[in-house]
PDB file of N, CA and C in Angstrom:
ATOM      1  N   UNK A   1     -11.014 -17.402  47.251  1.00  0.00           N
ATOM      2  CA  UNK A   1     -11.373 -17.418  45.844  1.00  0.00           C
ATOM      3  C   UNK A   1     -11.113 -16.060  45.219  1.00  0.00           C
ATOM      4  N   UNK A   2     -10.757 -16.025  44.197  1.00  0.00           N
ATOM      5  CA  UNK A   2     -10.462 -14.618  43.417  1.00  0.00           C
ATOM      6  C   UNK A   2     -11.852 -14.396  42.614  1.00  0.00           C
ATOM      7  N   UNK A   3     -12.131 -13.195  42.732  1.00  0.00           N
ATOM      8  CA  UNK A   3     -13.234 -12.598  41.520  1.00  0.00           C
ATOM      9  C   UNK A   3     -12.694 -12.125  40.699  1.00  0.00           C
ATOM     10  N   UNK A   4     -13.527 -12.665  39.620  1.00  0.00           N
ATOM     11  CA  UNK A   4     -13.030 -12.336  37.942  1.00  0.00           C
ATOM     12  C   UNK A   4     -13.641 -11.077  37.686  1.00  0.00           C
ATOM     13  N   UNK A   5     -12.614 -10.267  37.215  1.00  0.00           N
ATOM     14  CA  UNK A   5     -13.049  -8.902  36.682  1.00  0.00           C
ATOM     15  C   UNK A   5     -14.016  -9.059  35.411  1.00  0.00           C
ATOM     16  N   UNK A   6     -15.083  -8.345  35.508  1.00  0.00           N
ATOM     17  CA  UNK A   6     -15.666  -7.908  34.576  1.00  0.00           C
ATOM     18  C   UNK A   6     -14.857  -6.562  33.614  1.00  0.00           C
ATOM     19  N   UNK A   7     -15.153  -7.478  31.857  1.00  0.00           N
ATOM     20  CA  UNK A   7     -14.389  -6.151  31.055  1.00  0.00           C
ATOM     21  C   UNK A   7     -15.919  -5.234  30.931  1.00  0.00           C
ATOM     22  N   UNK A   8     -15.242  -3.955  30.732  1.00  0.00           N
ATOM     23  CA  UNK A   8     -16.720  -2.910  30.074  1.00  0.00           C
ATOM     24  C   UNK A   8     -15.710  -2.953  28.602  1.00  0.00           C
ATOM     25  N   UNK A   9     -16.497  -3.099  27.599  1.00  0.00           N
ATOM     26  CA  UNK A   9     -16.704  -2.509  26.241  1.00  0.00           C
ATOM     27  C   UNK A   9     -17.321  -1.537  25.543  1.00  0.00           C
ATOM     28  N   UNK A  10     -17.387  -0.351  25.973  1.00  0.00           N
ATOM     29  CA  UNK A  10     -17.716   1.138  26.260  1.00  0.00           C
ATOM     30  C   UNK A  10     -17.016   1.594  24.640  1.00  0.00           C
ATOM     31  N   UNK A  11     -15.873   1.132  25.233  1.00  0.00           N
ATOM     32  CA  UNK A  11     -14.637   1.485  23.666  1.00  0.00           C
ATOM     33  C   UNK A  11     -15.304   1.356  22.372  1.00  0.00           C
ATOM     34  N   UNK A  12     -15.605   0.160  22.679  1.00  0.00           N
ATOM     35  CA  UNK A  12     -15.938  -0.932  21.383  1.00  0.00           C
ATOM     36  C   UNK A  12     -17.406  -0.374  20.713  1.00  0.00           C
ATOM     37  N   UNK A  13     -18.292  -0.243  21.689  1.00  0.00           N
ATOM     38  CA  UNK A  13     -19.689   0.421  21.308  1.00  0.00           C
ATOM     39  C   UNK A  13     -19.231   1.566  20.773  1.00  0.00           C
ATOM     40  N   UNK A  14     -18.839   2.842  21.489  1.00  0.00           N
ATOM     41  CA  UNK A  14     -18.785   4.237  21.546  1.00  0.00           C
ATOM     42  C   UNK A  14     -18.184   3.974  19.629  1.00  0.00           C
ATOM     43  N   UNK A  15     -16.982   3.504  19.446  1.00  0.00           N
ATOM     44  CA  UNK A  15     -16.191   3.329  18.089  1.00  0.00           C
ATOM     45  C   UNK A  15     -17.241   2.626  16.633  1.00  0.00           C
ATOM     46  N   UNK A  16     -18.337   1.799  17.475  1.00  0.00           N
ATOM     47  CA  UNK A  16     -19.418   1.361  16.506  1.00  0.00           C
ATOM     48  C   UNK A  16     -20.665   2.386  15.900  1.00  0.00           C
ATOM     49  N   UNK A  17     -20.730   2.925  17.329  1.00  0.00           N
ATOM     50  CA  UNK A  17     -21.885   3.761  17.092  1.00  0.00           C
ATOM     51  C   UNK A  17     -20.921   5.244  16.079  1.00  0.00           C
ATOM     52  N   UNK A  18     -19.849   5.726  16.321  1.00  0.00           N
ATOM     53  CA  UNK A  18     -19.030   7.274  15.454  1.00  0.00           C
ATOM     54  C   UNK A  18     -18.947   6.217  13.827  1.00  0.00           C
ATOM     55  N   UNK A  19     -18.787   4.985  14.137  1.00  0.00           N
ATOM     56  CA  UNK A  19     -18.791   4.312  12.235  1.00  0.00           C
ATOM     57  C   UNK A  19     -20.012   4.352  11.526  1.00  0.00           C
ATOM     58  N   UNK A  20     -20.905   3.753  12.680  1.00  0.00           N
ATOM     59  CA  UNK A  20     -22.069   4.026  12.090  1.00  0.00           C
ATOM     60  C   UNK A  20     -22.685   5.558  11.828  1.00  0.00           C
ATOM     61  N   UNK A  21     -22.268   6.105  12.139  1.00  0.00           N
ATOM     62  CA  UNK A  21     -23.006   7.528  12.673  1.00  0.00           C
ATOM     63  C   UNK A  21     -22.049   8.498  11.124  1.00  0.00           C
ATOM     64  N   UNK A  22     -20.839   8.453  10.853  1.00  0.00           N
ATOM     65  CA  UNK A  22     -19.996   8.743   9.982  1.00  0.00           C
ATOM     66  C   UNK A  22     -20.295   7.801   8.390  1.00  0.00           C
ATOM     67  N   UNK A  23     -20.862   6.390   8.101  1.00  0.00           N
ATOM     68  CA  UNK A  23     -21.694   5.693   6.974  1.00  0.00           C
ATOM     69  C   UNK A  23     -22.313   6.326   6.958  1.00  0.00           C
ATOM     70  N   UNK A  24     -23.734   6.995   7.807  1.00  0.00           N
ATOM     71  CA  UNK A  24     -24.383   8.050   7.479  1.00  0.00           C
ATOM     72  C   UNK A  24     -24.651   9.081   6.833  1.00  0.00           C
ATOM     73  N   UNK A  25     -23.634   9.458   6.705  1.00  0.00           N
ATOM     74  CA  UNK A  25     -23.021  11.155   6.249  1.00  0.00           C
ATOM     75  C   UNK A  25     -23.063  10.823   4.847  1.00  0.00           C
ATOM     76  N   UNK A  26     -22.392   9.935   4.170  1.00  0.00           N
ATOM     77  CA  UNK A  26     -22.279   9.408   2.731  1.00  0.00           C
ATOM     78  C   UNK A  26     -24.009   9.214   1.856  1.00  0.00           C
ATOM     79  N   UNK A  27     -24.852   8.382   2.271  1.00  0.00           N
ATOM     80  CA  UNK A  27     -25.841   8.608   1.249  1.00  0.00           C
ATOM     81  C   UNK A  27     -26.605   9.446   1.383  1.00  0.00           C
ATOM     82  N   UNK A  28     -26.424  10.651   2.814  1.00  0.00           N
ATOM     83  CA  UNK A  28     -26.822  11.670   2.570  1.00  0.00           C
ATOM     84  C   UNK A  28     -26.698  13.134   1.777  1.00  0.00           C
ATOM     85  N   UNK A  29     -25.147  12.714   1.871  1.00  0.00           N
ATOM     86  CA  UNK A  29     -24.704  13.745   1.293  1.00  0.00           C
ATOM     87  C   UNK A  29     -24.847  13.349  -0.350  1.00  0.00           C
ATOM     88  N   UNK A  30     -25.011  11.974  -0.840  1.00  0.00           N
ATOM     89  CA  UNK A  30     -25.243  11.770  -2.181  1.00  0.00           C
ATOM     90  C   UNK A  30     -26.717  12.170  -2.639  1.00  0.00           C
ATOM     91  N   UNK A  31     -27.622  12.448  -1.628  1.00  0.00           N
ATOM     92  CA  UNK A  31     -29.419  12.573  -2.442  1.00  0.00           C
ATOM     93  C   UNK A  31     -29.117  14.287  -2.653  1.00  0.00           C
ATOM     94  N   UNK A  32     -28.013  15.149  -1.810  1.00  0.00           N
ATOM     95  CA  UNK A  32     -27.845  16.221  -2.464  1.00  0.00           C
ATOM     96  C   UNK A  32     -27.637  16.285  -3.470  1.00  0.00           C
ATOM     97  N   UNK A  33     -26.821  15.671  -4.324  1.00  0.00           N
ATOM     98  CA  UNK A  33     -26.483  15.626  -5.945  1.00  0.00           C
ATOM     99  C   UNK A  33     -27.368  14.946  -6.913  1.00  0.00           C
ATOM    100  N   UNK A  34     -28.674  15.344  -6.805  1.00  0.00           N
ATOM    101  CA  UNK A  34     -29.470  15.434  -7.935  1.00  0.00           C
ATOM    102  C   UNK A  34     -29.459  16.030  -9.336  1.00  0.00           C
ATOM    103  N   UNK A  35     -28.551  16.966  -8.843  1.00  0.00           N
ATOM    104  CA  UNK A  35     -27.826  17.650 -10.562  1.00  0.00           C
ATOM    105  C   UNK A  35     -27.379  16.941 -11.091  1.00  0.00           C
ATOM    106  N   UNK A  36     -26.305  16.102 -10.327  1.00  0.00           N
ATOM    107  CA  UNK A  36     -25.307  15.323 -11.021  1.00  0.00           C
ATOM    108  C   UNK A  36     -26.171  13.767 -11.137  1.00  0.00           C
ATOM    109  N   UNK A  37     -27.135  13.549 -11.033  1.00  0.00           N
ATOM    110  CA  UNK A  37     -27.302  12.510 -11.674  1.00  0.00           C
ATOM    111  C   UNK A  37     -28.638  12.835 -12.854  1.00  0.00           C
ATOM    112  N   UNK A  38     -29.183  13.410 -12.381  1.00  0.00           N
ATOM    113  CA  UNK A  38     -29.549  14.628 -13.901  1.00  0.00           C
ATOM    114  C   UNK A  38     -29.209  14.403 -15.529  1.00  0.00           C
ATOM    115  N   UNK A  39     -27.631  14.811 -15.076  1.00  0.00           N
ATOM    116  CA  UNK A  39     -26.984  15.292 -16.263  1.00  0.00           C
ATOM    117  C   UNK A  39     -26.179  13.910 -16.229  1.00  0.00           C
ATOM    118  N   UNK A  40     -25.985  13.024 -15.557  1.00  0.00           N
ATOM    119  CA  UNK A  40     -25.230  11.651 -15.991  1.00  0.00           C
ATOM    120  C   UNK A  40     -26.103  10.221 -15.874  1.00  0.00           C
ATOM    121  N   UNK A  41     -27.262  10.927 -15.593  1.00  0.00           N
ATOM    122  CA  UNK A  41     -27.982   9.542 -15.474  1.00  0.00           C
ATOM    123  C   UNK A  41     -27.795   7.906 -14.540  1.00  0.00           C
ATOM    124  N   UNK A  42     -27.314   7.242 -15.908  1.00  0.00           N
ATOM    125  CA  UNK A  42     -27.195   5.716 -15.405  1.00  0.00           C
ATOM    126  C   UNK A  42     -25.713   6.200 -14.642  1.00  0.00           C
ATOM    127  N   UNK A  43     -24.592   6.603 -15.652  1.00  0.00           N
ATOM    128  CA  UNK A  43     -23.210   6.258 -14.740  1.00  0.00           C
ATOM    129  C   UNK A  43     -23.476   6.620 -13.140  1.00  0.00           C
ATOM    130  N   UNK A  44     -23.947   8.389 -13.021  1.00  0.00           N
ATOM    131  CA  UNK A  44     -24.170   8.099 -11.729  1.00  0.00           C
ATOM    132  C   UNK A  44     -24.735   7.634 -10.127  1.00  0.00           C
ATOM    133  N   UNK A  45     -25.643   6.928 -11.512  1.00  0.00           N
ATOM    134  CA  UNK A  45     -26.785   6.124 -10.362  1.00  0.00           C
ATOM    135  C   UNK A  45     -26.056   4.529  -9.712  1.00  0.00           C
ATOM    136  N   UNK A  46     -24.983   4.371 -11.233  1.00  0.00           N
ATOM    137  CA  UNK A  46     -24.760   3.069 -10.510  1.00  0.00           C
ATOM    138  C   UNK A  46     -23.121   3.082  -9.830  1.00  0.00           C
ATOM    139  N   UNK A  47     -22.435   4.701  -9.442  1.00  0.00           N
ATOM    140  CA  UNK A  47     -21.799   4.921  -8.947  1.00  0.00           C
ATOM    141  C   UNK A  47     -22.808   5.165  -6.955  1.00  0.00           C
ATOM    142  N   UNK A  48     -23.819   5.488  -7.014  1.00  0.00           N
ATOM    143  CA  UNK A  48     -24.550   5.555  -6.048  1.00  0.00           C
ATOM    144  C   UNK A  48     -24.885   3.999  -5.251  1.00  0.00           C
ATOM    145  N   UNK A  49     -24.879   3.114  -6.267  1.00  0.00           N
ATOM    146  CA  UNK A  49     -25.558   2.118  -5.990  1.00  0.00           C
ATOM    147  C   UNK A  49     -24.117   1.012  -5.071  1.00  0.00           C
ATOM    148  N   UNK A  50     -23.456   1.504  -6.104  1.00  0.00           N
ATOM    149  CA  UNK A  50     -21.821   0.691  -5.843  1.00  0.00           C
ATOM    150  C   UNK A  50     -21.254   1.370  -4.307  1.00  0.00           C
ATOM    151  N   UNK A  51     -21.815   2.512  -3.962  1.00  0.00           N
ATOM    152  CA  UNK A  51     -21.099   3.087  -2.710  1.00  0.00           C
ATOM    153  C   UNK A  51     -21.987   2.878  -1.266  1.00  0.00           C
ATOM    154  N   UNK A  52     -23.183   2.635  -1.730  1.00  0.00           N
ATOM    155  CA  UNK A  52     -24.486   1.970  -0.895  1.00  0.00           C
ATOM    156  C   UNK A  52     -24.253   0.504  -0.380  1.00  0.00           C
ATOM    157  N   UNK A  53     -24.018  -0.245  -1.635  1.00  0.00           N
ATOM    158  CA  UNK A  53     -23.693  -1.530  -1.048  1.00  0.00           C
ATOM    159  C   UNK A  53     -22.221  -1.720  -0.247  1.00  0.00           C
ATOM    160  N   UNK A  54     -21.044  -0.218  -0.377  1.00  0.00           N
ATOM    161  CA  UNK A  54     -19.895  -0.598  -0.046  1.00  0.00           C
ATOM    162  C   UNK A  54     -19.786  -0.443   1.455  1.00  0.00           C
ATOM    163  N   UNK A  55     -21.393   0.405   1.567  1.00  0.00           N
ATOM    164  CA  UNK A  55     -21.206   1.255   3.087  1.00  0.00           C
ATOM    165  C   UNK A  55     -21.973  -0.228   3.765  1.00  0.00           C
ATOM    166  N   UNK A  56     -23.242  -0.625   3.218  1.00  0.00           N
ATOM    167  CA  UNK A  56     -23.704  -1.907   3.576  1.00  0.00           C
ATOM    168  C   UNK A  56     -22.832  -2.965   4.168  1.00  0.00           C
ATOM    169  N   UNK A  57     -21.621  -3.250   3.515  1.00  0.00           N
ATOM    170  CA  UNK A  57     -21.027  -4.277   3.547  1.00  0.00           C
ATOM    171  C   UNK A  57     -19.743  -3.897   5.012  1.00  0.00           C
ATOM    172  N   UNK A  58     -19.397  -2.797   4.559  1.00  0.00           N
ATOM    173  CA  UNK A  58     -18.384  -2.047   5.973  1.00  0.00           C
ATOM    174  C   UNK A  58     -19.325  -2.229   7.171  1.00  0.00           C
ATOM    175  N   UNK A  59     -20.106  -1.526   7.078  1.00  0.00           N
ATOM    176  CA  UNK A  59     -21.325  -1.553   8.399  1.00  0.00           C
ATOM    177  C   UNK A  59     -21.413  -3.170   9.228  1.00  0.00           C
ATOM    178  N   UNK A  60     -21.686  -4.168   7.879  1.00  0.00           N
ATOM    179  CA  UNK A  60     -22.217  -5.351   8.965  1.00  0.00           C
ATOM    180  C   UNK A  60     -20.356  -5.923   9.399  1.00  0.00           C
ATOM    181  N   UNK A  61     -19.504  -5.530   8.481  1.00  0.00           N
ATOM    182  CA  UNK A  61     -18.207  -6.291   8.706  1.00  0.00           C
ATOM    183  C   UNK A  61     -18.082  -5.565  10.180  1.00  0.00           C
ATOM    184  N   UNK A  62     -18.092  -4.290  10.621  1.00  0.00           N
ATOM    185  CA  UNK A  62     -18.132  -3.676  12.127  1.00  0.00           C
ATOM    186  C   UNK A  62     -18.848  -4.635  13.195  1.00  0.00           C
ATOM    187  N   UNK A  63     -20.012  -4.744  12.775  1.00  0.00           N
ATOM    188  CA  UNK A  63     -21.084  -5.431  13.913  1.00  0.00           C
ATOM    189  C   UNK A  63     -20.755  -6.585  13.835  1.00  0.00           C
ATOM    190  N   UNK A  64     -19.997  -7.560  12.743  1.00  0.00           N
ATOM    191  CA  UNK A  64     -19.862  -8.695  12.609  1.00  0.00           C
ATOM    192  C   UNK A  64     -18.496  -9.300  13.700  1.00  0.00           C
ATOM    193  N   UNK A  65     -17.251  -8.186  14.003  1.00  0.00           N
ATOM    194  CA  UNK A  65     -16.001  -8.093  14.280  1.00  0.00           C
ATOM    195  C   UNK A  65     -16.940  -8.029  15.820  1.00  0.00           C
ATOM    196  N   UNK A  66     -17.300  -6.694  16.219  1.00  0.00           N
ATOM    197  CA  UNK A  66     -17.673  -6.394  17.670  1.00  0.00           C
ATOM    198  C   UNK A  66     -18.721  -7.605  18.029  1.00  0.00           C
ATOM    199  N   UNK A  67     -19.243  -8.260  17.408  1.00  0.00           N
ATOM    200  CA  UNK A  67     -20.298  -9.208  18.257  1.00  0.00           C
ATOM    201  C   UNK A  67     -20.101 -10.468  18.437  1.00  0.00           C
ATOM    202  N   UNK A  68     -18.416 -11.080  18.362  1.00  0.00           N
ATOM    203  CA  UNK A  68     -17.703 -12.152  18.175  1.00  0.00           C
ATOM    204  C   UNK A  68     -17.215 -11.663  19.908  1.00  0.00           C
TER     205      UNK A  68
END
């Protein structure tokens, strides 16, 4: 009888966790710019809001691809 190799997906995690870990960086680096929404208010709150849901939506499309 032949034994079936087991795959490791090491790749696949390690590449989920640097996406996730790099989405990160973005709405943090946006609560620094309190000036700029200050002085622009609504436009740049709902430029905040639009890049939140864009990171939202990238994020689950990752976990959605790797957990198939």
């Amino acid at each position: 009888m032949k034994q079936l190799k087991t795959r490791w997906f090491g790749g696949a995690s390690l590449g989920a966790a640097f996406l996730m870990a790099n989405s990160s960086i973005g709405p943090g680096f946006l609560t620094q710019t309190t000036v700029f929404t200050q002085q622009l208010l609504t436009s740049f709150g709902f430029v905040i809001l639009v890049s939140v849901l864009l990171d939202v939506g990238a994020q689950l499309n990752t976990w959605r691809i790797l957990t198939v």
